[in-house]
Protein backbone atom coordinates (compact mmCIF):
# COMPACT_ATOMS: atom_id res chain seq x y z
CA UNK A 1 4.68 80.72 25.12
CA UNK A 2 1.85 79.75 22.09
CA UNK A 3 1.85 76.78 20.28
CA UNK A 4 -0.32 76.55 17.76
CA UNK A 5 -2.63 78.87 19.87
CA UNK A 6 -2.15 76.98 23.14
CA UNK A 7 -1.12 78.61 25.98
CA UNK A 8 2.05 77.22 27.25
CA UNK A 9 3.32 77.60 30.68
CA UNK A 10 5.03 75.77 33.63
CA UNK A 11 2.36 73.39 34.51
CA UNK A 12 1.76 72.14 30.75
CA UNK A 13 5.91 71.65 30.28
CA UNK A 14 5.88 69.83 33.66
CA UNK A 15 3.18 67.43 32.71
CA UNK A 16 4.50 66.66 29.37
CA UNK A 17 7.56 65.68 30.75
CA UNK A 18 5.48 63.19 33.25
CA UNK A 19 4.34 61.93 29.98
CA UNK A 20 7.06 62.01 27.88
CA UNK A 21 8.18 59.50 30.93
CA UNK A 22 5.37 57.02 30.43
CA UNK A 23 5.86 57.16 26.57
CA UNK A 24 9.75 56.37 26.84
CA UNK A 25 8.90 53.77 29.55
CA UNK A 26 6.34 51.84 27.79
CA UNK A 27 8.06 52.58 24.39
CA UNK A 28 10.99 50.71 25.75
CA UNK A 29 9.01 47.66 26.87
CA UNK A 30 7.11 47.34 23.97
CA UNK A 31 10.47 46.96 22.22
CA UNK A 32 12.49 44.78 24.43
CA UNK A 33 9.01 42.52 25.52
CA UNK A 34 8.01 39.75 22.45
CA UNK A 35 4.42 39.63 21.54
CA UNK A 36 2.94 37.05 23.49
CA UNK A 37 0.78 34.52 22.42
CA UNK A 38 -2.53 36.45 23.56
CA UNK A 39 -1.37 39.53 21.01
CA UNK A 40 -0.77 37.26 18.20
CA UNK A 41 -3.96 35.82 18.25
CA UNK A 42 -5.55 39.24 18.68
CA UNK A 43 -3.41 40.48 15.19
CA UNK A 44 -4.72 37.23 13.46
CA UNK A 45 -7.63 38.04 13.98
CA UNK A 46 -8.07 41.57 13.21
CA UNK A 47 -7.23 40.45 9.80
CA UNK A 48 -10.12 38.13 9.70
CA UNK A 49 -12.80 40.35 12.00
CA UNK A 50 -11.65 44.49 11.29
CA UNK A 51 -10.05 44.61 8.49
CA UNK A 52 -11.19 45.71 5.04
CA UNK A 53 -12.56 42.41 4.97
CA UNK A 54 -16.72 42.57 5.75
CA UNK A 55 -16.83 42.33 9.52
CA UNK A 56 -18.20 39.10 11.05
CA UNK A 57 -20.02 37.84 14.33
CA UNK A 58 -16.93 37.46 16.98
CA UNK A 59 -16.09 34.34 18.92
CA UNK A 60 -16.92 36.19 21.91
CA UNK A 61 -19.02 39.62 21.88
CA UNK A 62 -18.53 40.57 25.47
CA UNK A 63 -14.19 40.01 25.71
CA UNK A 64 -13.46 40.52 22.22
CA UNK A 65 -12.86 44.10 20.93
CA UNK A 66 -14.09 45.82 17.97
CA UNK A 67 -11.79 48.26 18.47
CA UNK A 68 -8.79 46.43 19.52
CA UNK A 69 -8.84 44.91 16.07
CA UNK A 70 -9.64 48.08 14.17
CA UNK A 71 -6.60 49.76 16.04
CA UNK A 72 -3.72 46.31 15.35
CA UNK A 73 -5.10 46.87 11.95
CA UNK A 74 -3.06 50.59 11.33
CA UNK A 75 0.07 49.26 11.26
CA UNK A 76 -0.65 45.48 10.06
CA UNK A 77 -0.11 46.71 6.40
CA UNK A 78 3.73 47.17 7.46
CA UNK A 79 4.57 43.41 8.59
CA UNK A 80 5.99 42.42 4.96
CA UNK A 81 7.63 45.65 4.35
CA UNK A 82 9.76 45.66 8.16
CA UNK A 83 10.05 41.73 7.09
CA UNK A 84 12.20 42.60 3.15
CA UNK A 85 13.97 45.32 5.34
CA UNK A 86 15.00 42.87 8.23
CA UNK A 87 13.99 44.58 10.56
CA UNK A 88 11.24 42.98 12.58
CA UNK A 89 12.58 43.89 15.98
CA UNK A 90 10.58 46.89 15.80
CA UNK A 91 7.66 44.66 14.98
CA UNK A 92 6.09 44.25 18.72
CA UNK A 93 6.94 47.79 19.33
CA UNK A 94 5.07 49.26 16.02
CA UNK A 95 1.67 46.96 16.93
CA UNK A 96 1.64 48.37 19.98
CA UNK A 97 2.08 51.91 19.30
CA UNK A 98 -2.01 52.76 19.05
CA UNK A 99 -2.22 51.45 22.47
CA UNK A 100 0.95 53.19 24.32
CA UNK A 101 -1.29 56.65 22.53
CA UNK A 102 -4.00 55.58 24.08
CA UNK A 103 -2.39 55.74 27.51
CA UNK A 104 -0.87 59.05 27.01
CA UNK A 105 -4.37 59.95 25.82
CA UNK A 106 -5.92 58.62 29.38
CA UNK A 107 -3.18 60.54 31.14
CA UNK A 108 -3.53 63.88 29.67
CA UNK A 109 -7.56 63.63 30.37
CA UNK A 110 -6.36 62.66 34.17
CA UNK A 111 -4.12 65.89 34.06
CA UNK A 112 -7.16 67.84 32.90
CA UNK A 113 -9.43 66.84 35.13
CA UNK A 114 -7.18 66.74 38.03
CA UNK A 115 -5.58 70.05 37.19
CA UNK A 116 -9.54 71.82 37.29
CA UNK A 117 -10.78 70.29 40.66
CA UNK A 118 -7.80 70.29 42.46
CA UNK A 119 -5.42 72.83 40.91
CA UNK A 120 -1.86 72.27 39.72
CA UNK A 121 -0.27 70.83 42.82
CA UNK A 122 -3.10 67.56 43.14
CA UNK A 123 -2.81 67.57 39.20
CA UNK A 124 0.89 66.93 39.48
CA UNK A 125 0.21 64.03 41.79
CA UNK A 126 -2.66 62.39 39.97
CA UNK A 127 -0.04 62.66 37.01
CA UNK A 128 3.00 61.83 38.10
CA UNK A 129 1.42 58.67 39.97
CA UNK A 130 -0.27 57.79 36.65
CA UNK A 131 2.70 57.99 34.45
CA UNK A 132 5.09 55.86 37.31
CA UNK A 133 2.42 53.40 37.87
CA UNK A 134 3.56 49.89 36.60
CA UNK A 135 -0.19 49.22 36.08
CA UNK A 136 -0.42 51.88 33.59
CA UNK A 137 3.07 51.33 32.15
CA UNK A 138 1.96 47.66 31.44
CA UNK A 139 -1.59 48.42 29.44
CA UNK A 140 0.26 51.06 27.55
CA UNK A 141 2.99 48.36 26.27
CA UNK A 142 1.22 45.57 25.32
CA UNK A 143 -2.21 44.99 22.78
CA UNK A 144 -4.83 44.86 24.65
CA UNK A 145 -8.40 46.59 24.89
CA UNK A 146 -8.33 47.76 28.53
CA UNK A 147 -6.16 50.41 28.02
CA UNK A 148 -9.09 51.60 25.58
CA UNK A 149 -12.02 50.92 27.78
CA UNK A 150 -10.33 52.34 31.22
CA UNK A 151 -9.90 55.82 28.87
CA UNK A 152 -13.13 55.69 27.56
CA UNK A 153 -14.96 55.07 31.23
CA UNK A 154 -12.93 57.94 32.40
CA UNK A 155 -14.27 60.22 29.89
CA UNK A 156 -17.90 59.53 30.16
CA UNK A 157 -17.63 59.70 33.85
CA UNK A 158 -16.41 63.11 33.74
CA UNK A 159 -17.88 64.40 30.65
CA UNK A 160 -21.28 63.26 31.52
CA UNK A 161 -20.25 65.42 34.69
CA UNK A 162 -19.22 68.42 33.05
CA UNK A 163 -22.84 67.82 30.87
CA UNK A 164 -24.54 68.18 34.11
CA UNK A 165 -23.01 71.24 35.18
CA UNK A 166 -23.66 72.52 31.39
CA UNK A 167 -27.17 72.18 31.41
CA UNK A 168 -27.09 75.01 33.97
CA UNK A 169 -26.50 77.41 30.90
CA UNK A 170 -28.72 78.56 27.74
CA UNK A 171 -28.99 75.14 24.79
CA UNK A 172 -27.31 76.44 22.47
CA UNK A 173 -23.61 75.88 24.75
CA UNK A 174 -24.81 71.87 25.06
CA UNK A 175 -23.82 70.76 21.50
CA UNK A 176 -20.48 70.41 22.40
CA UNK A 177 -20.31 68.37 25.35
CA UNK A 178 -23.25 66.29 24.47
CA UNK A 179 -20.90 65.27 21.44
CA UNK A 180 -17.91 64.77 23.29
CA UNK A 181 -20.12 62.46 25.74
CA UNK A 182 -21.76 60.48 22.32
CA UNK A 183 -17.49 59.91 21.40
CA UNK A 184 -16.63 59.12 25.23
CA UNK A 185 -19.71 56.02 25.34
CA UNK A 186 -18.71 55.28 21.40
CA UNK A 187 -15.59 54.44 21.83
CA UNK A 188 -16.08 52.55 25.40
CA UNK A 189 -18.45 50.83 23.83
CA UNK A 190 -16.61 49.51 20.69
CA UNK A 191 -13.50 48.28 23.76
CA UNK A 192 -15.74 46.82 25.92
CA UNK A 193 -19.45 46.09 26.57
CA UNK A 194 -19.27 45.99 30.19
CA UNK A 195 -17.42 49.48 30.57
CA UNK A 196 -20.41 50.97 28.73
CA UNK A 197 -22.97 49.77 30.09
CA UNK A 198 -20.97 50.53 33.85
CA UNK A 199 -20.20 54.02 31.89
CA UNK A 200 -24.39 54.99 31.18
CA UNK A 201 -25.43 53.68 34.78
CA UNK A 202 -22.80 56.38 36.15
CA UNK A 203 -23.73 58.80 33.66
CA UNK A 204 -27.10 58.87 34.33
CA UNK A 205 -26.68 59.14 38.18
CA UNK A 206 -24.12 62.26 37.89
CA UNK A 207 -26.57 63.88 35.30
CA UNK A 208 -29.19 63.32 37.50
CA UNK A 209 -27.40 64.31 40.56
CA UNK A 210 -26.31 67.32 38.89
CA UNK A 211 -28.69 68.85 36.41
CA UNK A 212 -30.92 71.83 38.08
CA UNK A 213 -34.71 70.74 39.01
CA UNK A 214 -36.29 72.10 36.08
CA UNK A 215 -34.31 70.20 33.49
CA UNK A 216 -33.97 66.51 34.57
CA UNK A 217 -36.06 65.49 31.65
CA UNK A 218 -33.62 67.22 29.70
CA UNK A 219 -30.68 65.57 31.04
CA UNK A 220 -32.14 62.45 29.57
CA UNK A 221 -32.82 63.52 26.45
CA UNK A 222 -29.27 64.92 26.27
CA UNK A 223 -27.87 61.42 27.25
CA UNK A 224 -30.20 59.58 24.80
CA UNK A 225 -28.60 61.94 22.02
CA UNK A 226 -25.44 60.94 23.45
CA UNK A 227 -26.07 57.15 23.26
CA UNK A 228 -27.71 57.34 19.62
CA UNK A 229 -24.16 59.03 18.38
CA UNK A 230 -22.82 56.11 20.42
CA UNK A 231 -24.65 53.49 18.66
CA UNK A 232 -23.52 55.20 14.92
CA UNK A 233 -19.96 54.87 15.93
CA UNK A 234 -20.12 51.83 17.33
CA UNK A 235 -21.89 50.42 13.52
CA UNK A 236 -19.24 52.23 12.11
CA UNK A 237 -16.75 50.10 14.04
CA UNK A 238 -18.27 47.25 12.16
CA UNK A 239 -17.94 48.27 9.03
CA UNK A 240 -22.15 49.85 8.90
CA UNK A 241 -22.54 45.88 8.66
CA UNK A 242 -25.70 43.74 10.07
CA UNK A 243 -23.28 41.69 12.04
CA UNK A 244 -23.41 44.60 15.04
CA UNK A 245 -27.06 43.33 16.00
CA UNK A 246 -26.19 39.70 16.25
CA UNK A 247 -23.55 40.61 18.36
CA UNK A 248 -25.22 43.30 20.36
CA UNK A 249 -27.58 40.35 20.84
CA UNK A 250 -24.76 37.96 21.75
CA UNK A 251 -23.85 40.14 24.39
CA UNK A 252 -26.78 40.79 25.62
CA UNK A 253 -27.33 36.94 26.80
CA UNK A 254 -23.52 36.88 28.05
CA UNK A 255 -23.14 40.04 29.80
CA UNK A 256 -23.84 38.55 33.60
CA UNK A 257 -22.47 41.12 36.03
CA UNK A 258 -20.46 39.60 39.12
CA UNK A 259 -18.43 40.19 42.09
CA UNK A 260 -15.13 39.63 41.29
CA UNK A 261 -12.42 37.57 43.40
CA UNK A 262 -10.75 38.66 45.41
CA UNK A 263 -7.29 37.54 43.23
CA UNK A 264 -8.08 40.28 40.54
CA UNK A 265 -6.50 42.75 42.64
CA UNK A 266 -3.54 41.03 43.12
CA UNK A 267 -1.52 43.32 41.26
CA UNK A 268 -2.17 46.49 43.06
CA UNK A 269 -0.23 44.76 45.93
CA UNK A 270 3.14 43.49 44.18
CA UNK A 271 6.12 45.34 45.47
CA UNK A 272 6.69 48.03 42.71
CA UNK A 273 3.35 49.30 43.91
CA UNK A 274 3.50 49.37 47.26
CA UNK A 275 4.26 52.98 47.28
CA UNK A 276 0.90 53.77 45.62
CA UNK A 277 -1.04 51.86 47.41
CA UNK A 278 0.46 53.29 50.66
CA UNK A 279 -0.46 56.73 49.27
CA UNK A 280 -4.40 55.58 48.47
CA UNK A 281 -4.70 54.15 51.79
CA UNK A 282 -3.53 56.87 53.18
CA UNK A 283 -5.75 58.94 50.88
CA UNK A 284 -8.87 57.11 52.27
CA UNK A 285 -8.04 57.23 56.53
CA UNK A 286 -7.46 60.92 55.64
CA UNK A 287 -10.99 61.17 53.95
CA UNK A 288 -12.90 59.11 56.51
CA UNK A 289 -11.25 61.15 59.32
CA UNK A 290 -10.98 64.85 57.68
CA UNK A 291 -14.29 66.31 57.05
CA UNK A 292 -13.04 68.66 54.93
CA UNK A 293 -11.86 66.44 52.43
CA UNK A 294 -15.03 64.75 51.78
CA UNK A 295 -16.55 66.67 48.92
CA UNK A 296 -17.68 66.39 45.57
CA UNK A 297 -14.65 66.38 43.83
CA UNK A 298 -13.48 63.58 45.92
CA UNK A 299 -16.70 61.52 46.44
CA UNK A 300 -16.56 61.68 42.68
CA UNK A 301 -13.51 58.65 41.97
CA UNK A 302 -13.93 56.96 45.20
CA UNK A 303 -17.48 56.05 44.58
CA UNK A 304 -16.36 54.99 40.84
CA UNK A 305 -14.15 52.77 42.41
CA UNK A 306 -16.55 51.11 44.91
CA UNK A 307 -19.01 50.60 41.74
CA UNK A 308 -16.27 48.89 39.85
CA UNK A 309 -15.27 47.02 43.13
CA UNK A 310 -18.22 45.67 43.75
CA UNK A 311 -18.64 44.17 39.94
CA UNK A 312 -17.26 42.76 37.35
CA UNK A 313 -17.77 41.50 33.90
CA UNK A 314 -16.41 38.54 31.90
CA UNK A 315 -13.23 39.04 30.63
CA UNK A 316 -12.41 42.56 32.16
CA UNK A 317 -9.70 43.79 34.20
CA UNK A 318 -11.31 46.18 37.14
CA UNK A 319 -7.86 47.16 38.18
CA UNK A 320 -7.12 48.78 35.18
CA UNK A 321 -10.37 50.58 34.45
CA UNK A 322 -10.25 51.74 38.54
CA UNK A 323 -6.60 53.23 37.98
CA UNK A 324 -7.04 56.48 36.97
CA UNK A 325 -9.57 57.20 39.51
CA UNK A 326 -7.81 55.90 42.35
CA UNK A 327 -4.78 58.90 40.58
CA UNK A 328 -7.80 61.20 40.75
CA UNK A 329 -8.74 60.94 44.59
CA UNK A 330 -5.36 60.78 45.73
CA UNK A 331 -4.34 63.78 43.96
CA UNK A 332 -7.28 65.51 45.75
CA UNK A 333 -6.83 64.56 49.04
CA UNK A 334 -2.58 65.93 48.39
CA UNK A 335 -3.72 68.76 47.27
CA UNK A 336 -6.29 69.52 50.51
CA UNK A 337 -3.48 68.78 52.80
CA UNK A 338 -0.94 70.90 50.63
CA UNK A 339 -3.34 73.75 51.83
CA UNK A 340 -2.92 73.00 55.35
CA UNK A 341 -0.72 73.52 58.11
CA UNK A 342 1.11 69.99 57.64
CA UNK A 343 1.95 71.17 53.73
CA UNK A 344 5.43 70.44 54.57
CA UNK A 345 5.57 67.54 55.44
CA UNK A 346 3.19 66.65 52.85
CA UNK A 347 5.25 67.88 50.32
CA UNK A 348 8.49 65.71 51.42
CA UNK A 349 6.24 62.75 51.86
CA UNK A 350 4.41 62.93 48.19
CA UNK A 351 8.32 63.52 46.76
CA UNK A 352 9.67 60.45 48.65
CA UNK A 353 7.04 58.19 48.00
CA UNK A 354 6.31 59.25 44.34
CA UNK A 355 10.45 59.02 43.87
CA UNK A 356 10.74 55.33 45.63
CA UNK A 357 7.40 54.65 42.82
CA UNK A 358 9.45 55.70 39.82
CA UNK A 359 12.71 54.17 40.91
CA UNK A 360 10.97 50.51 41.46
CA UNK A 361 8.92 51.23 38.23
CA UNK A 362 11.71 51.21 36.01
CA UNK A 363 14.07 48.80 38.19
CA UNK A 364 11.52 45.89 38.52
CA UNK A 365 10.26 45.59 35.34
C-alpha cells in the first residue's frame, strides 16, 4: 500500500501501532496528571522569555530552554478560550502535546535507525522497548526540555554518522545530510547546551572515524557548515535578538562538566523497569562474551552511553538522553541472537519480557 508516496507494508503498520501505544499512553497521563509546579513556572515564563515579546537574557542559560518556551508558547494563545468554554481539563493535556510529538518523533528516528543496522526483527525490539518504557512514557507527558534534547542528541549522533559514510560519494549527494546534521545540532542546541556540546564532541569523532583518508579535512568543513546552520537557528530561537551572545556567554562560564551521582540513575532500577534493565544487562554479558556481537553497529550506542555515563551537566537528566541508545544496542544484540541457533528461545524470552514491560508500564503508573 502508498500513502502519499510511502511505501507501506507490515513492518511500518507494526511500528505505528508501537507508537500509536506510546501516544495513547502518554496522552492519557498528560490528561489525568495536573501540571506541576515546575510546568507552571516554565508556561509563565515562556510568556515573558519566547513569546512575541523581544526575547531576554534567561535566569539560567545552561537549564533553561529556548525551545521549551518557544514550544509551551503554541498552544498558550488557547488558555482563555478552553477557560469561557469550561473546559480546562484538557488544559495540562493541550501544553503538553508539543512534547508527547516530540517523543513519537524520537521513536520513529529509533525505528529508522534500528530498522537499517539491524533489520526488522532488532527494530521491533528497540521500538517496542522504547514505546513501553516508563522513562519515555514520562518525558513524553509532561513539559519539559529533555524529551527535546535526548531527540536531538540522537539525531546528530547518527546523522553525523550517516555524513561520514556520505562523504564516501561525489559532493554534490552531501547537501542533504549536512543540512539535516545543521537541524539535528540546532535544535539540541536551542534544548540544551550540554547535549550540544556532548552532540559535536561525538560528531566529530564518528566523522573522523568514518570519513575515507583523503577527505578528513573535509569532514570538518562539512561539520563547521553544519554548526554555522546551527548557530542561525539557534538566533532564530531568540527572536534574531542580541540577547543570544550574552547568554551564549552565560553559558559558557556555567557549563562545568561532571560526573554525576550515582542517584541519577535511580530510575532505571524502579520496578516497572526491571524488565528492561534485565534485557540491557543481558545485552552487555552477551556482548562482552560473543565476539560476534561486538561490531560497529553495536559499539555505536554503548559507547554513547559510557560518554554520557561518565558526565554530566547542570541541570540535565543523563537517563533520559541515554534511553534511546540503550533501545538501540539491545535491539542489536536480539537481533544477532535471532540469527542464531538459540532464536527460539530468544524469541519467547524478548515476548515475555517485553509483555511483563508493557503490563507494569501501564499498571504502575
Amino acid at each position: 500500500m502508498t500513502f502519499f508516496g510511502l511505501e507501506i507494508r507490515r513492518p511500518q503498520v507494526f511500528g505505528g501501532l508501537l507508537l500509536l501505544a506510546l501516544a495513547l499512553e502518554a496522552a492519557l497521563a498528560s490528561y489525568k496528571t495536573p501540571l506541576s509546579p515546575e510546568e507552571v513556572q516554565v508556561l509563565d515564563r515562556s510568556v515573558e522569555i519566547a513569546g512575541p515579546i523581544k526575547p531576554e537574557l534567561r535566569k539560567d542559560p545552561v537549564t533553561d530552554s529556548i525551545l521549551m518556551y518557544r514550544v509551551t508558547r503554541i498552544f498558550e494563545p488557547s488558555f482563555d478560550q478552553l477557560q469561557e468554554e469550561g473546559r480546562l481539563r484538557f488544559l495540562p493535556a493541550l501544553y503538553r502535546l508539543p512534547f508527547l510529538v516530540f517523543g513519537l518523533w524520537l521513536g520513529g528516528a529509533l525505528w529508522w535507525v534500528s530498522r537499517r543496522l539491524f533489520n526488522n526483527e532488532g527494530g521491533y525490539v528497540a521500538l517496542a522497548l522504547f514505546c513501553f518504557s516508563p522513562l519515555v512514557i514520562g518525558v513524553s507527558s509532561m513539559v519539559n526540555a529533555e524529551i527535546i534534547a535526548a531527540w536531538g542528541l540522537f539525531g546528530v549522533v547518527y546523522t553525523a554518522i550517516g555524513v561520514g559514510h556520505t562523504l564516501y560519494s561525489p559532493p554534490r549527494r552531501w547537501p542533504p545530510r549536512i543540512v539535516l546534521l545543521g537541524l539535528a545540532f540546532g535544535f539540541t542546541a536551542a534544548a540544551h547546551l550540554g547535549a550540544a556540546l556532548l552532540g559535536v564532541v561525538l560528531a566529530i569523532f564518528f566523522m573522523l572515524y568514518l570519513s575515507p583518508s583523503g577527505r578528513k579535512r573535509a569532514a570538518i568543513a562539512v561539520l563547521v557548515m553544519a554548526l554555522m546552520m546551527a548557530c542561525v537557528f539557534l538566533w532564530a530561537c531568540y527572536g534574531w535578538n542580541a540577547s543570544l551572545l550574552n547568554s551564549l556567554s552565560q553559558a559558557g562560564q556555567q557549563l562545568r562538566p561532571a560526573i554525576p551521582k550515582g542517584g541519577i540513575f535511580a530510575p532505571w532500577f524502579q520496578l516497572r523497569n526491571l524488565p528492561t534493565v534485565a534485557l540491557m544487562s543481558g545485552a552487555l554479558a552477551i556482548f562482552l562474551a560473543w565476539k560476534r556481537t561486538r561490531y560497529f553497529g553495536n559499539w555505536t550506542p554503548l559507547l554513547v552511553m559510557a560518554l554520557l555515563s561518565l558526565l554530566q551537566f547542570p541541570g540535565t537528566s543523563p537517563v533520559i538522553w541515554m534511553a534511546p541508545f540503550a533501545f538501540v544496542f539491545v535491539g542489536g544484540i536480539a537481533a544477532d541472537l535471532l540469527e542464531s541457533k538459540y532464536r527460539s528461545w530468544t524469541q519467547a524470552m524478548l515476548l515475555g519480557m517485553v509483555a511483563v514491560q508493557a503490563v507494569l508500564g501501564f499498571s504502575l503508573r
